[in-house]
Protein backbone atom coordinates (compact mmCIF):
# COMPACT_ATOMS: atom_id res chain seq x y z
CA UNK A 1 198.31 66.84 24.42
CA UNK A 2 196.54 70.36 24.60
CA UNK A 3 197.95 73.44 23.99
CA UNK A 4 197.29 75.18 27.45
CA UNK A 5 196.05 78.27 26.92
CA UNK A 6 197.20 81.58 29.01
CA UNK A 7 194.82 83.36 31.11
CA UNK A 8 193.46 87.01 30.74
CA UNK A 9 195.73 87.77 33.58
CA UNK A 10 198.57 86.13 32.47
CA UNK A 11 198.77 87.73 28.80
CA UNK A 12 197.93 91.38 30.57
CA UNK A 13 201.00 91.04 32.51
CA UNK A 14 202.92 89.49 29.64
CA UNK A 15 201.57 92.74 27.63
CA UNK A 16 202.13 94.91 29.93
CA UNK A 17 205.77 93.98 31.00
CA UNK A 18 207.00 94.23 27.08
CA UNK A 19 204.94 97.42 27.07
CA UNK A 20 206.99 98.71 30.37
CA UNK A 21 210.20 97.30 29.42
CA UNK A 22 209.92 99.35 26.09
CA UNK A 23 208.83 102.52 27.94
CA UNK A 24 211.72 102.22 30.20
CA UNK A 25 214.42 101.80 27.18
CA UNK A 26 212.49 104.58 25.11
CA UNK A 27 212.86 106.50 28.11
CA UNK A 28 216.41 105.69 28.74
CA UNK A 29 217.74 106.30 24.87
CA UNK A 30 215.61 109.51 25.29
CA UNK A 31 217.90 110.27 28.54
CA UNK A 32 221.27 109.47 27.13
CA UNK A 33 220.09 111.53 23.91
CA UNK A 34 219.68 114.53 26.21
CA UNK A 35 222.71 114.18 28.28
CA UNK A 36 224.78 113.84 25.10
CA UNK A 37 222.88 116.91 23.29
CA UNK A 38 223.60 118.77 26.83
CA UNK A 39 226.91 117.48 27.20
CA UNK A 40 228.00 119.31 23.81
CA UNK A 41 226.48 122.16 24.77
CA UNK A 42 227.88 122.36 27.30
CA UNK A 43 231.05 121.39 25.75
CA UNK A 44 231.07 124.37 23.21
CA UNK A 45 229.93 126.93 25.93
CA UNK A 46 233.14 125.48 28.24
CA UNK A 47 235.31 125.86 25.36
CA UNK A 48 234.00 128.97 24.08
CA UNK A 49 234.51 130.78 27.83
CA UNK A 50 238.08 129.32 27.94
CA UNK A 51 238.78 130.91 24.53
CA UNK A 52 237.61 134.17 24.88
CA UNK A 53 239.47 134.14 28.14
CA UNK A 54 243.15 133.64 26.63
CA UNK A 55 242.65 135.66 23.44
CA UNK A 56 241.46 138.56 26.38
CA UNK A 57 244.87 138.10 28.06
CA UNK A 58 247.62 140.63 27.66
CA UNK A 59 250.08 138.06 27.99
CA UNK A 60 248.94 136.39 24.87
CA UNK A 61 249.11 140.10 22.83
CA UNK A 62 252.61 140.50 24.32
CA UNK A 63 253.90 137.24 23.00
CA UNK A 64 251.97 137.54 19.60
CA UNK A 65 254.09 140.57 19.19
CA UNK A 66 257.32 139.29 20.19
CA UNK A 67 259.93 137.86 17.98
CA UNK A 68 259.48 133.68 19.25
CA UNK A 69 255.73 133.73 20.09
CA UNK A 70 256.27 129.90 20.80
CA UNK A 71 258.28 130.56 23.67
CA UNK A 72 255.82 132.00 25.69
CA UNK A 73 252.75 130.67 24.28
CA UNK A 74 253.46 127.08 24.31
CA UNK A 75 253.96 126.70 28.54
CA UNK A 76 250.74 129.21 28.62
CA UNK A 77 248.50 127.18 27.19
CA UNK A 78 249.21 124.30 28.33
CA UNK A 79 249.11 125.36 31.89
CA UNK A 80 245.21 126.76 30.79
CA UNK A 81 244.67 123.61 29.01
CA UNK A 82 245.34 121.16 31.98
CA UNK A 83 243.75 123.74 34.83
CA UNK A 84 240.51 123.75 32.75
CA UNK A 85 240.49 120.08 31.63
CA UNK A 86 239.90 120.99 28.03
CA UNK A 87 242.08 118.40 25.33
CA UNK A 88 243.71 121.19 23.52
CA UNK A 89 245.02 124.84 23.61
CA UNK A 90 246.08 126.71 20.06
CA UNK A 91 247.23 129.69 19.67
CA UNK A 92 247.81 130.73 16.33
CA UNK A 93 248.70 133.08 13.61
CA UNK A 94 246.02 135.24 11.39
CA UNK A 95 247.53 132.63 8.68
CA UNK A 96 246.91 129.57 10.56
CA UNK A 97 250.60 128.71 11.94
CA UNK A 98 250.43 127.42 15.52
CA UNK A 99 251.99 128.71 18.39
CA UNK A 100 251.07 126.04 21.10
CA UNK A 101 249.78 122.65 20.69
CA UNK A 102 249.28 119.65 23.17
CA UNK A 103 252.16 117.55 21.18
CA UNK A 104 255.30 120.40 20.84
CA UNK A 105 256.39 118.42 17.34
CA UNK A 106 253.01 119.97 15.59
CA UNK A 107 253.95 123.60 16.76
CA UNK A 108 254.62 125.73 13.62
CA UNK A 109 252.81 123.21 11.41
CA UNK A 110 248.95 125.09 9.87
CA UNK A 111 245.67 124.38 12.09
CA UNK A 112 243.18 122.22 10.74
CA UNK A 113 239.70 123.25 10.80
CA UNK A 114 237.38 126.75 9.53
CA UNK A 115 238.80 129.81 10.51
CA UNK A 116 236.78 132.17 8.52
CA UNK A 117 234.41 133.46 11.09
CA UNK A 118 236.91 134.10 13.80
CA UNK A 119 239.19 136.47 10.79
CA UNK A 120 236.05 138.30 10.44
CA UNK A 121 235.91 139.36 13.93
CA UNK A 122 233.13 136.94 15.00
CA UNK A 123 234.00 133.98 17.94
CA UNK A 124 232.39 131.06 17.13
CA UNK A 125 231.99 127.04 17.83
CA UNK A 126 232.04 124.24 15.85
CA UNK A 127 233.07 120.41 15.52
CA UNK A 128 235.48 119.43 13.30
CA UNK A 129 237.38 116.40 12.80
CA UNK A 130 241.68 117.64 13.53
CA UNK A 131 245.14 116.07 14.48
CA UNK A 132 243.53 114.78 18.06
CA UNK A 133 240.02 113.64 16.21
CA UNK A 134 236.71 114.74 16.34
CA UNK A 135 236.50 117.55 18.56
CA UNK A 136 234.23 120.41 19.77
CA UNK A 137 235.88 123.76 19.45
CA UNK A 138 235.78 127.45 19.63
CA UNK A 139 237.60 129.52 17.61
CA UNK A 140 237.93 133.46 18.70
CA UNK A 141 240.15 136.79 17.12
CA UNK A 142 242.64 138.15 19.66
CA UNK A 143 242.90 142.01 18.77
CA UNK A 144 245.56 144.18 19.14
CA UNK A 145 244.61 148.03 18.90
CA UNK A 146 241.43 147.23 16.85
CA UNK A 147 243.63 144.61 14.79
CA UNK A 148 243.16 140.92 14.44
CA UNK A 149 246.63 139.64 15.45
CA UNK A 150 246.29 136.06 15.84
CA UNK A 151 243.60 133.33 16.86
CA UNK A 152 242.54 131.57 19.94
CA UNK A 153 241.18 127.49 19.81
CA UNK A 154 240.23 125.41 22.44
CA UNK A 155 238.42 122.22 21.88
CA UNK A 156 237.25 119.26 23.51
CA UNK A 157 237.15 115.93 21.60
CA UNK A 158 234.03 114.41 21.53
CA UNK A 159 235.60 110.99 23.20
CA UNK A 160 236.74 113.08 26.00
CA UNK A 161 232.56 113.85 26.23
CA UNK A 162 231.45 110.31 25.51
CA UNK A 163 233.73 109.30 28.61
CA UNK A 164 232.41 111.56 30.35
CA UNK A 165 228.84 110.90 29.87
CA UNK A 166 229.52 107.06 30.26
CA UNK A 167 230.56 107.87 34.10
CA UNK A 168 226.87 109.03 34.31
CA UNK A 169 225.51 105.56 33.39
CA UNK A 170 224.76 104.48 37.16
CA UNK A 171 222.80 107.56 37.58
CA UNK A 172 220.91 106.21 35.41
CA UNK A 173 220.29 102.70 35.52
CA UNK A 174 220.06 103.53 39.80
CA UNK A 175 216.88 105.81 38.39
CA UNK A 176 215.49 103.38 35.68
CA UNK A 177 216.15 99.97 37.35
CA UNK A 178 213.79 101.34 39.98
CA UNK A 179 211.07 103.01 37.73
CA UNK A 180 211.47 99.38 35.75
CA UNK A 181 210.65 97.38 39.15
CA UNK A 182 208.18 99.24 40.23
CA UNK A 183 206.14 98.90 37.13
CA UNK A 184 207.02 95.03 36.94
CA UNK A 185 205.26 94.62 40.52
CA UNK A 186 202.28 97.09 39.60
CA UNK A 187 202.19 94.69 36.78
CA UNK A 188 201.86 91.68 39.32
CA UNK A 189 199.65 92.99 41.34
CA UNK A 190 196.76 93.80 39.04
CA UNK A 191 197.78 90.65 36.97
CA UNK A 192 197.09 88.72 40.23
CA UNK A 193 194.08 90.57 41.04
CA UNK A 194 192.44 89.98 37.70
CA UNK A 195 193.26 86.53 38.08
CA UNK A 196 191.60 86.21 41.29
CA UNK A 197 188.49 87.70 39.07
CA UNK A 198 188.77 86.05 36.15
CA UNK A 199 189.27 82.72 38.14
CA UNK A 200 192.47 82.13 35.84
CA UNK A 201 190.10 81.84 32.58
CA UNK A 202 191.50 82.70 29.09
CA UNK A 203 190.26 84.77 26.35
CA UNK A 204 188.62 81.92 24.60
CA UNK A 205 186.93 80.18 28.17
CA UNK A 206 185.24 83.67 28.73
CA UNK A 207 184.04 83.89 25.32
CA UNK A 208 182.41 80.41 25.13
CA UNK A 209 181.39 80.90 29.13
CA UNK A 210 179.47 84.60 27.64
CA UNK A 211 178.11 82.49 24.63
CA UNK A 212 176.22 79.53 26.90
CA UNK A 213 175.37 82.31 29.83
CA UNK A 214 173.64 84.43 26.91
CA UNK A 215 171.91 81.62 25.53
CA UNK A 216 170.77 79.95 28.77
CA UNK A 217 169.04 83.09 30.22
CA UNK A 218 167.15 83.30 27.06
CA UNK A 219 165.95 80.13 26.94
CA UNK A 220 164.83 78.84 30.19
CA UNK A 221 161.25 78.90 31.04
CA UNK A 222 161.81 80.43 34.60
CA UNK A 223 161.69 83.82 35.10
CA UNK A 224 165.27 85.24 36.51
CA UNK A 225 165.89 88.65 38.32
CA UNK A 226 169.63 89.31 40.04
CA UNK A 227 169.84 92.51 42.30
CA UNK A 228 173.25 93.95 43.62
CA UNK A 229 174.09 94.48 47.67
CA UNK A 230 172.72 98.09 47.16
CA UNK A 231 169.26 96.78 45.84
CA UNK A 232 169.89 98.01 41.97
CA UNK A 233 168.83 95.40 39.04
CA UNK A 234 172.05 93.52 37.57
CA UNK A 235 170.25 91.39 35.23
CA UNK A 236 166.84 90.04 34.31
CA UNK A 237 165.96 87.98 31.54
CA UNK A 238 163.37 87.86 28.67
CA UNK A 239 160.87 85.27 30.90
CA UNK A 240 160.97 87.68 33.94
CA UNK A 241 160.22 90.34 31.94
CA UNK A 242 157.41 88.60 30.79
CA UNK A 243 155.82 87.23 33.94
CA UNK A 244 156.48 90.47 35.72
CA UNK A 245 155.01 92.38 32.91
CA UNK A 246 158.02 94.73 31.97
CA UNK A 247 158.38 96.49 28.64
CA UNK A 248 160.80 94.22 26.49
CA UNK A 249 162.99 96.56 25.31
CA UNK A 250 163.00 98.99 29.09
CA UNK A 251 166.92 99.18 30.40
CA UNK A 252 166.56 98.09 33.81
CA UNK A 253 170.36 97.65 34.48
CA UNK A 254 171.66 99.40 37.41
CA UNK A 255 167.97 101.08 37.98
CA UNK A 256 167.16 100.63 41.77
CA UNK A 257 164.45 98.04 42.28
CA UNK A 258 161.95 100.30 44.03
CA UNK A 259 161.40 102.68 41.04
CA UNK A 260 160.69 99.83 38.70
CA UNK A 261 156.56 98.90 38.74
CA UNK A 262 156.54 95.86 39.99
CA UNK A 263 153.72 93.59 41.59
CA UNK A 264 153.50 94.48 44.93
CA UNK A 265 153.89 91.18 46.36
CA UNK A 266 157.22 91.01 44.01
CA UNK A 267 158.16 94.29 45.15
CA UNK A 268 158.12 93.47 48.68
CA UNK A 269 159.58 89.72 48.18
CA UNK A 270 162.85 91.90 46.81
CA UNK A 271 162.76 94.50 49.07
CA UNK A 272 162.88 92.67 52.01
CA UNK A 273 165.82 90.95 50.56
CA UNK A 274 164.69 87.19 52.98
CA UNK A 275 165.39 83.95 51.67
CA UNK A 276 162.05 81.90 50.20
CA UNK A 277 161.38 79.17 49.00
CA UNK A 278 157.93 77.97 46.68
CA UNK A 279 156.22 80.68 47.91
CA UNK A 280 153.10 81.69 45.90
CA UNK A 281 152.78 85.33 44.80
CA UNK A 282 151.10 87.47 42.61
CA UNK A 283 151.38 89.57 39.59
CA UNK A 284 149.01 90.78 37.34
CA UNK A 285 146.57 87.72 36.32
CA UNK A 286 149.06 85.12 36.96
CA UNK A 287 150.12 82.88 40.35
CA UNK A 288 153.88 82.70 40.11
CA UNK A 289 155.71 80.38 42.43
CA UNK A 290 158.92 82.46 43.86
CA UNK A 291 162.17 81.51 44.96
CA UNK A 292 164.69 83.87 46.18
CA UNK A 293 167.95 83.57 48.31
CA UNK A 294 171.28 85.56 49.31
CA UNK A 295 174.18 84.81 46.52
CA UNK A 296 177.46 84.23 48.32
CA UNK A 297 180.74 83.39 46.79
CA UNK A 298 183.37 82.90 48.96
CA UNK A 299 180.91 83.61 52.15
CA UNK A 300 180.97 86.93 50.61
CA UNK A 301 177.36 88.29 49.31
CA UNK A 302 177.75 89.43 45.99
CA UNK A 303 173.23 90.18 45.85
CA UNK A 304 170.07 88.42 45.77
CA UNK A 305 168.75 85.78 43.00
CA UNK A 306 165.32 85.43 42.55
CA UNK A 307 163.81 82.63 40.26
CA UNK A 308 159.96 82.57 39.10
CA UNK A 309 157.41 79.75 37.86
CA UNK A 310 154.16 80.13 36.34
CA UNK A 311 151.93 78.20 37.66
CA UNK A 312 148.49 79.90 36.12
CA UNK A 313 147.11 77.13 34.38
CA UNK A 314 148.60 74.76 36.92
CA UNK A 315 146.69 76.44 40.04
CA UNK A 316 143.73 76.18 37.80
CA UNK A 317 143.94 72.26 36.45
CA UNK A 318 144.24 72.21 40.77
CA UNK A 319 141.78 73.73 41.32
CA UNK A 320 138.92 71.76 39.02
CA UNK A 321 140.87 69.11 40.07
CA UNK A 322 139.91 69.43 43.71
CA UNK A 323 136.32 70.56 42.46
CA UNK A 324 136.20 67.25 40.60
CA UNK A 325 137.78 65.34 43.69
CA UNK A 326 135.56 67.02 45.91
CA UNK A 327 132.35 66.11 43.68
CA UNK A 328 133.12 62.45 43.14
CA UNK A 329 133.59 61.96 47.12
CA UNK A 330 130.10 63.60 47.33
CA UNK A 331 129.10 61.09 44.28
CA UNK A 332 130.72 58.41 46.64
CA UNK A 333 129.06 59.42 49.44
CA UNK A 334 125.46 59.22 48.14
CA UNK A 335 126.12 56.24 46.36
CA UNK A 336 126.69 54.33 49.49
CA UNK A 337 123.25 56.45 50.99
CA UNK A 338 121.82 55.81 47.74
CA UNK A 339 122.33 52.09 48.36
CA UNK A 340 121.58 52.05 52.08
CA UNK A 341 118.63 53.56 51.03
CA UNK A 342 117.39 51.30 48.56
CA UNK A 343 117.91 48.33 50.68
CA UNK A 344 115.97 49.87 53.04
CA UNK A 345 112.57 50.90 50.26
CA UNK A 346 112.98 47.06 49.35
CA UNK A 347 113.07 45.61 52.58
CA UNK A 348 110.11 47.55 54.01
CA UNK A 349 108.39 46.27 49.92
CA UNK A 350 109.21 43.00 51.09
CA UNK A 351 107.53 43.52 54.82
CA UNK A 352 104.52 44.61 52.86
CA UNK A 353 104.68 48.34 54.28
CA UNK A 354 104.39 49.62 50.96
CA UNK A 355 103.43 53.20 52.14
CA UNK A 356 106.24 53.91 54.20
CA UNK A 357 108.16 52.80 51.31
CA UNK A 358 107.22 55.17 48.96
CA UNK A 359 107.19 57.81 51.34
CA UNK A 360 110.95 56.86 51.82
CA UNK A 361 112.25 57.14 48.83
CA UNK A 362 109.97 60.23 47.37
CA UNK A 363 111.18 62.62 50.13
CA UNK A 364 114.86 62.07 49.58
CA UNK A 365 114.12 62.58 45.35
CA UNK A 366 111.68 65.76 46.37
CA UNK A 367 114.71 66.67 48.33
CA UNK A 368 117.46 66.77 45.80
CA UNK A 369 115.24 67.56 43.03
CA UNK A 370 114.37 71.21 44.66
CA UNK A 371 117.79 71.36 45.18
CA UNK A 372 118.39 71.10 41.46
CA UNK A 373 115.34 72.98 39.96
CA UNK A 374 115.73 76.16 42.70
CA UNK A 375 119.59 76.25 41.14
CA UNK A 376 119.21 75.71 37.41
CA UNK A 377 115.93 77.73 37.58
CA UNK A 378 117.72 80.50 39.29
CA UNK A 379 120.95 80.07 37.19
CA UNK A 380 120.95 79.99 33.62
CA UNK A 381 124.67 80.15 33.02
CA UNK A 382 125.40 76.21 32.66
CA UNK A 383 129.25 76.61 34.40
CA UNK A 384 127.98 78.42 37.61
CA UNK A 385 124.95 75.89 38.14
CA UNK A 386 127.08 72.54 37.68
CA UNK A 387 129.76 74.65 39.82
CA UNK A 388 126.87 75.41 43.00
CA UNK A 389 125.28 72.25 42.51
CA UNK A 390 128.97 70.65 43.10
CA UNK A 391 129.59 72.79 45.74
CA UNK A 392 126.09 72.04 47.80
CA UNK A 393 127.23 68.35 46.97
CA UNK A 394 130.37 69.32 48.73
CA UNK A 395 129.25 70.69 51.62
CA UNK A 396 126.64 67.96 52.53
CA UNK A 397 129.42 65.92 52.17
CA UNK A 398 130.83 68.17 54.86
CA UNK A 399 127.90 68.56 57.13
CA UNK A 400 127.47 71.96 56.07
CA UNK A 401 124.43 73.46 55.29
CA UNK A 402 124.25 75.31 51.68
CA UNK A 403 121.62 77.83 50.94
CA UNK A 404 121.42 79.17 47.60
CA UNK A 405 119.19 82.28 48.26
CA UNK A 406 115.89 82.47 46.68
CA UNK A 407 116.61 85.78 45.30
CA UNK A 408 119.37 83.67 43.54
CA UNK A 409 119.00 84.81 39.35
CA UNK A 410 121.14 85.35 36.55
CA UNK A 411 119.98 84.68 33.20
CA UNK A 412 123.32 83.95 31.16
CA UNK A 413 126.45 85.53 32.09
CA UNK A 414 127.43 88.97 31.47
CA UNK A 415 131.40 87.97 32.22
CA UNK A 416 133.70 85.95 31.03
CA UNK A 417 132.73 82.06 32.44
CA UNK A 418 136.45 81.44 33.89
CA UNK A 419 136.39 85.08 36.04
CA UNK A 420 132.77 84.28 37.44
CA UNK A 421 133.54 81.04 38.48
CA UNK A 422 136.87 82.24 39.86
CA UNK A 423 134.36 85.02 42.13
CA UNK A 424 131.93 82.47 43.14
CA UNK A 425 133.98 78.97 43.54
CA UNK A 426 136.59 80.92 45.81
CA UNK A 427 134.32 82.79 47.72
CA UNK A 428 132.05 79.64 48.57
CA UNK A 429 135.56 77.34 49.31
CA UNK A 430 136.37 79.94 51.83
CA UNK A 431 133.58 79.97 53.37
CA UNK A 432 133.17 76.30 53.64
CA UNK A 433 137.00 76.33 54.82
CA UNK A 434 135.74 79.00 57.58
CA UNK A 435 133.20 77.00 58.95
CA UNK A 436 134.93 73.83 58.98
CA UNK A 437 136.01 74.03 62.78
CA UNK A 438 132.63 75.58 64.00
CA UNK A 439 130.26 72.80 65.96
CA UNK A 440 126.89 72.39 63.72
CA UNK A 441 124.79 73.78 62.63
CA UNK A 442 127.11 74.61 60.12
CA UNK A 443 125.61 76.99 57.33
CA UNK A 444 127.30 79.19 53.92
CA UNK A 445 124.41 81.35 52.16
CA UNK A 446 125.14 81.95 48.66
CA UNK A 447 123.45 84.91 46.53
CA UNK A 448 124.28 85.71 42.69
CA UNK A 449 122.52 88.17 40.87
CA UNK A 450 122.22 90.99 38.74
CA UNK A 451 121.28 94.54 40.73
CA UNK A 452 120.94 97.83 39.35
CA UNK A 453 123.71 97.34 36.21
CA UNK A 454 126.18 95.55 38.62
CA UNK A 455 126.65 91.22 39.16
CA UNK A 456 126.31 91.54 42.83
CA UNK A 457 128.20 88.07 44.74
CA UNK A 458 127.44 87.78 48.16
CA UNK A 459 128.75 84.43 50.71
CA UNK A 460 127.63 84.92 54.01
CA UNK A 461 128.41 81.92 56.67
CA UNK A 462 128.36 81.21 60.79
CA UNK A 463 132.03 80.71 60.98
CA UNK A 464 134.52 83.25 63.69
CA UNK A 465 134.52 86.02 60.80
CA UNK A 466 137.80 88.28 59.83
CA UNK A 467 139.11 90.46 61.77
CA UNK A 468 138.47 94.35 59.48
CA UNK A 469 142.06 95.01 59.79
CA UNK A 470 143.57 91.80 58.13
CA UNK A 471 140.82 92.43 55.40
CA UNK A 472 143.67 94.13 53.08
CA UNK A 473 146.24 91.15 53.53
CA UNK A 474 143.15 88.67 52.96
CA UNK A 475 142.82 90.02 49.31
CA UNK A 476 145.89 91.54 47.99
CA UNK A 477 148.67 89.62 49.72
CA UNK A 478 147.58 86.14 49.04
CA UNK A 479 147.22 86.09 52.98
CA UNK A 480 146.17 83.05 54.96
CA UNK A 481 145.39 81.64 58.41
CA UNK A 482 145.96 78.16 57.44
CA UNK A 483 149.39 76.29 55.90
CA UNK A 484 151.69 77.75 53.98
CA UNK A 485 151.36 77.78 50.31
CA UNK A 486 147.15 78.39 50.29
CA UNK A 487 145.33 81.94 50.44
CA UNK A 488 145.42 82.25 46.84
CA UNK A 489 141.52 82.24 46.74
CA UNK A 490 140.82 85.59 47.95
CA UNK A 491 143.87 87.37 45.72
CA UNK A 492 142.15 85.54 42.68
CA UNK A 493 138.89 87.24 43.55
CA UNK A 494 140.85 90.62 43.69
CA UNK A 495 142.57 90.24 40.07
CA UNK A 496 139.16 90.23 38.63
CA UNK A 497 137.51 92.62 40.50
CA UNK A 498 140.53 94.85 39.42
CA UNK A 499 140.42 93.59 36.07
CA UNK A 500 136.39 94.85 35.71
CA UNK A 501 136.93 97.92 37.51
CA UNK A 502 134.72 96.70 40.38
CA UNK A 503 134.80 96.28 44.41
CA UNK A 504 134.53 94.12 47.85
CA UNK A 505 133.78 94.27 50.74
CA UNK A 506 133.80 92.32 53.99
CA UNK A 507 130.71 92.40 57.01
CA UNK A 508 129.66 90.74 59.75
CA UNK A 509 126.51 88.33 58.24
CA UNK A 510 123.17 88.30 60.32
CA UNK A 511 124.86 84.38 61.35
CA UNK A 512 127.73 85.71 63.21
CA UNK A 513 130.56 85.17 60.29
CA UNK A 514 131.67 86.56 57.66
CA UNK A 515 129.72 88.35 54.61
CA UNK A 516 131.72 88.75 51.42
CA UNK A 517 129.92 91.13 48.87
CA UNK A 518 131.70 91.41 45.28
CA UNK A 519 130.41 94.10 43.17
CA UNK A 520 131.33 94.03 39.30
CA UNK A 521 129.47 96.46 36.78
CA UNK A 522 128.66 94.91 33.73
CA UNK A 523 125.06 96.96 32.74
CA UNK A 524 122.26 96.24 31.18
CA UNK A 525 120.93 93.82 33.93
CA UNK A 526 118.20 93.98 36.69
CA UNK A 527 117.29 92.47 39.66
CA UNK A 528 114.93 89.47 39.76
C-alpha cells in the first residue's frame, strides 16, 4: 500500500503549529522567568522597607537598652512580622544573639547568615539559606547616638515567593491559552486556503507537475501565449516567441500586452480579448492559424489562452494545389472540346468537306497557339508564364475572358520566383473571384512589366470594384467579403510589397471594376 503523502498545506500547518506551540512556551518560561526575577525584587525591596522601618523605631532603641531586650522585642516583631506578611522578624545583638524570632525556643541562640555589611553601617539584602530555609533578607544597623547598637532582619523565604507566584499561573495560561488559539486558527485558515490553491498537492506532486509543465511548453510545436484579467503576459513559450518574432531571451512576464511589438492582427486578436477559433492571421511572412478563448476555473476567469499554428508552407502546398486542381479541370475541360472537336474535323473528312475541316481545326490551334507565343514571348521567367498560361486556362474554364496586355514583358525575374508569383497569382485569383457573379462578358486584364527601375503589376477587371475605404482591411487585415477563413490573398501581396520596400494601390479600371497596381523597385530594368 502507498505511503500517502501530506500536502503543502498540511505540513505548513503541521510546521507552523510546532513553530507556535514553541513560541508560546518560550514565551511563557520567558514570563514566569520575569515574574520570579520581579518577584525577588520585589521581595528584597519589601523586606528592606520593613527593616529600615523597625531598626528606625524608638521602641526598638529603648528595649535594646534595657536589661531583658527579649521582653519587648519578641511581641514587637512579631506583631510587624504578621501585619506585613513577611516570614520572619530578628532583632539582634551587634554579636549576633537574637532578640525575637518566629519560633520563641531559637531566641538567644546566634543568627545565621552575613552580617558584615550591616556592622559597617551599610543596610543591605541578600539570600541566604537559615533556620526557616532559603530566604530573601535585609539586614540593617539600628543606631543609638551615632552607635551601632544592635541589628534589624527581615526576610522572606523564597517558598513563601514561589507560592506566591504559582497563584499567578491563571493569569497566565488565561493570556497564553488565548494567544495559543488564536495562532492555531490563523494556522487553519491559511493552511486551508493554500489547500484550496494547491488543490491538496504535496511537495513531490508539484515538483513532478513543474517538471512535465516545463517540458511540455518547450516542446510542442504550437505557439502558446497566456495573458492575466488585466491584459499583462503570464507566460509564453519558446514556439510563440518564434512565430510572433520575439527576441528569445526578452522578459515578457508581467509586461502589458500592448507595449510588446506584436503583429497587428495578433495585437488586436489579444486586445479584444473575444473567443476564436481557426482563424487565419498574420505575422511577419507567415499565415498562422489562431485560437484563443476565456480561461475559467471554477466559472471564475483567471485570463485568456491563445494557441498558434503555422500553416506557411501549408497555405502554400494549398495554394499550388488549387492552381494544379484548377489547371487539370481546364485540361479536363478541353479534352472533352478537344474530342468533340475532333469528331467533328473527321466527320466533316468523311462527308468529303475537306475545307471546312481544316479550317476547323486550324482556327482553334491559331487560337491557343497566340495565346501561348504572346505569353512566353512576353514572359521570359518560366514560373510566371506556366502560372498565366494556367490561369487563362482557368478562366476559360470559367467563362472569363483573360487578357494578358500586349505591353506584357519581363525578361527573367528581378525577384525572388515564390514572391512574384505570390503578387501575380493572388492578384489574378481575386480578380477572377470578383467577377465571378457579374453576367458576361466577363473580362480580368493582366499587365507585368518592368517601368522606369520598378516591376510594375497591374489586374484590372469588370467586376462591382472595392469600396476606397475597406481598401486598408483588404490588404493588411486578411479582410474578406466571402466565407470565413479566405482573404489571405491580398495580405500575402502586402508582406512582399513590405518586404521590398514597395507600394499598392487600388482604382477604378476603364471596365468599371477594380484596378490593382503593385509597385516593387528592383532597378536596372526598362520598359518594353
Amino acid at each position: 500500500m502507498a505511503r500517502r503523502q501530506w500536502s503543502i498545506a498540511g505540513q505548513l500547518f503541521a510546521l507552523q503549529a510546532v513553530v507556535v506551540t514553541l513560541l508560546v512556551l518560550a514565551g511563557a518560561a520567558g514570563a514566569v522567568w520575569l515574574a520570579r526575577s520581579d518577584s525577588r525584587q520585589a521581595a528584597q525591596e519589601e523586606v528592606l522597607a520593613v527593616a529600615q522601618t523597625v531598626a528606625r523605631s524608638p521602641d526598638v532603641r529603648a528595649a535594646l537598652r534595657s536589661a531583658d531586650p527579649s521582653a519587648a522585642l519578641q511581641p514587637y516583631a512579631e506583631a510587624t512580622r504578621v501585619a506585613t506578611g513577611t516570614d520572619f522578624v530578628v532583632v539582634m545583638a551587634p554579636d549576633r544573639t537574637r532578640y525575637s524570632h518566629p519560633h520563641p525556643k531559637r531566641i538567644g541562640q546566634p543568627f545565621v547568615g552575613d552580617i558584615a555589611p550591616a556592622l559597617a553601617g551599610r543596610p543591605f539584602t541578600t539570600t541566604n539559606v537559615g533556620t526557616l530555609g532559603e530566604s530573601v533578607r535585609a539586614v540593617v544597623p539600628v543606631y543609638d547616638d551615632e552607635r551601632i547598637v544592635g541589628l534589624v532582619s527581615v526576610g522572606i523565604t523564597t517558598e513563601a515567593i514561589d507560592r506566591k507566584l504559582l497563584g499567578q499561573w491563571p493569569v497566565l495560561l488565561g493570556v497564553a491559552a488565548p494567544a495559543l488559539a488564536l495562532a492555531a486558527t490563523g494556522s487553519w485558515l491559511l493552511s486551508r486556503r493554500l489547500r484550496r490553491q494547491t488543490h491538496g498537492l504535496g511537495p513531490a506532486q508539484m515538483t513532478r507537475m513543474y517538471e512535465y509543465y516545463d517540458a511540455v511548453l518547450h516542446s510542442v510545436r504550437e505557439g502558446l501565449l497566456v495573458l492575466t484579467t488585466d491584459r499583462r503576459v503570464a507566460l509564453v513559450n519558446d514556439e510563440g516567441r518564434r512565430l510572433l518574432g520575439l527576441d528569445a531571451d526578452a522578459p515578457l512576464t508581467d509586461r502589458p500586452v500592448a507595449g510588446i511589438d506584436l503583429p497587428p492582427a495578433v495585437a488586436e486578436l489579444l486586445t479584444s480579448a473575444r473567443d476564436a477559433r481557426d482563424e487565419p492571421v498574420l505575422a511577419g511572412d507567415r499565415v498562422l492559424v489562431a485560437n484563443q478563448r476565456t480561461a475559467r476555473f471554477e466559472g471564475i476567469a483567471l485570463g485568456t489562452v491563445l494557441t498558434l499554428r503555422d500553416q506557411t508552407e501549408l497555405r502554400t502546398l494549398a495554394s499550388e494545389l488549387d492552381s494544379v486542381r484548377a489547371l487539370t479541370e481546364a485540361l479536363q475541360a478541353q479534352t472533352h472540346e478537344s474530342a468533340n472537336r475532333l469528331h467533328t474535323v473527321l466527320t466533316l473528312v468523311e462527308l468529303g468537306r475537306t475545307d471546312e475541316a481544316v479550317r476547323l481545326a486550324t482556327r482553334d490551334l491559331a487560337a491557343a497557339q497566340q495565346l501561348t507565343d504572346r505569353v512566353v514571348g512576353a514572359v521570359t521567367e518560366p514560373a510566371l508564364a506556366a502560372l498565366l498560361l494556367g490561369k487563362s486556362a482557368q478562366a476559360g474554364e470559367r467563362g472569363v475572358d483573360l487578357v494578358i496586355d500586349p505591353e506584357c514583358r519581363l525578361d527573367g525575374s528581378p525577384l525572388p520566383s515564390a514572391d512574384l508569383l505570390t503578387v501575380v497569382g493572388n492578384l489574378v485569383d481575386n480578380a477572377l473571384e470578383a467577377v465571378a457573379g457579374n453576367p458576361p462578358p466577363r473580362r480580368v486584364q493582366v499587365f507585368v512589366g518592368a517601368v522606369d527601375g520598378e516591376l510594375v503589376v497591374r489586374v484590372g477587371d469588370n467586376g462591382p470594384g472595392l469600396d476606397p475605404e475597406r481598401v486598408n482591411d483588404a490588404f493588411r487585415r486578411g479582410w474578406s467579403t466571402k466565407s470565413a477563413g479566405r482573404g489571405l490573398g491580398l495580405a500575402l501581396v502586402e508582406q512582399v510589397v513590405r518586404r521590398h520596400g514597395g507600394s499598392y494601390e487600388v482604382d477604378r479600371s476603364n471596365d468599371g471594376g477594380s484596378l490593382f497596381t503593385v509597385r516593387l523597385p528592383v532597378g536596372g530594368g526598362e520598359a518594353r
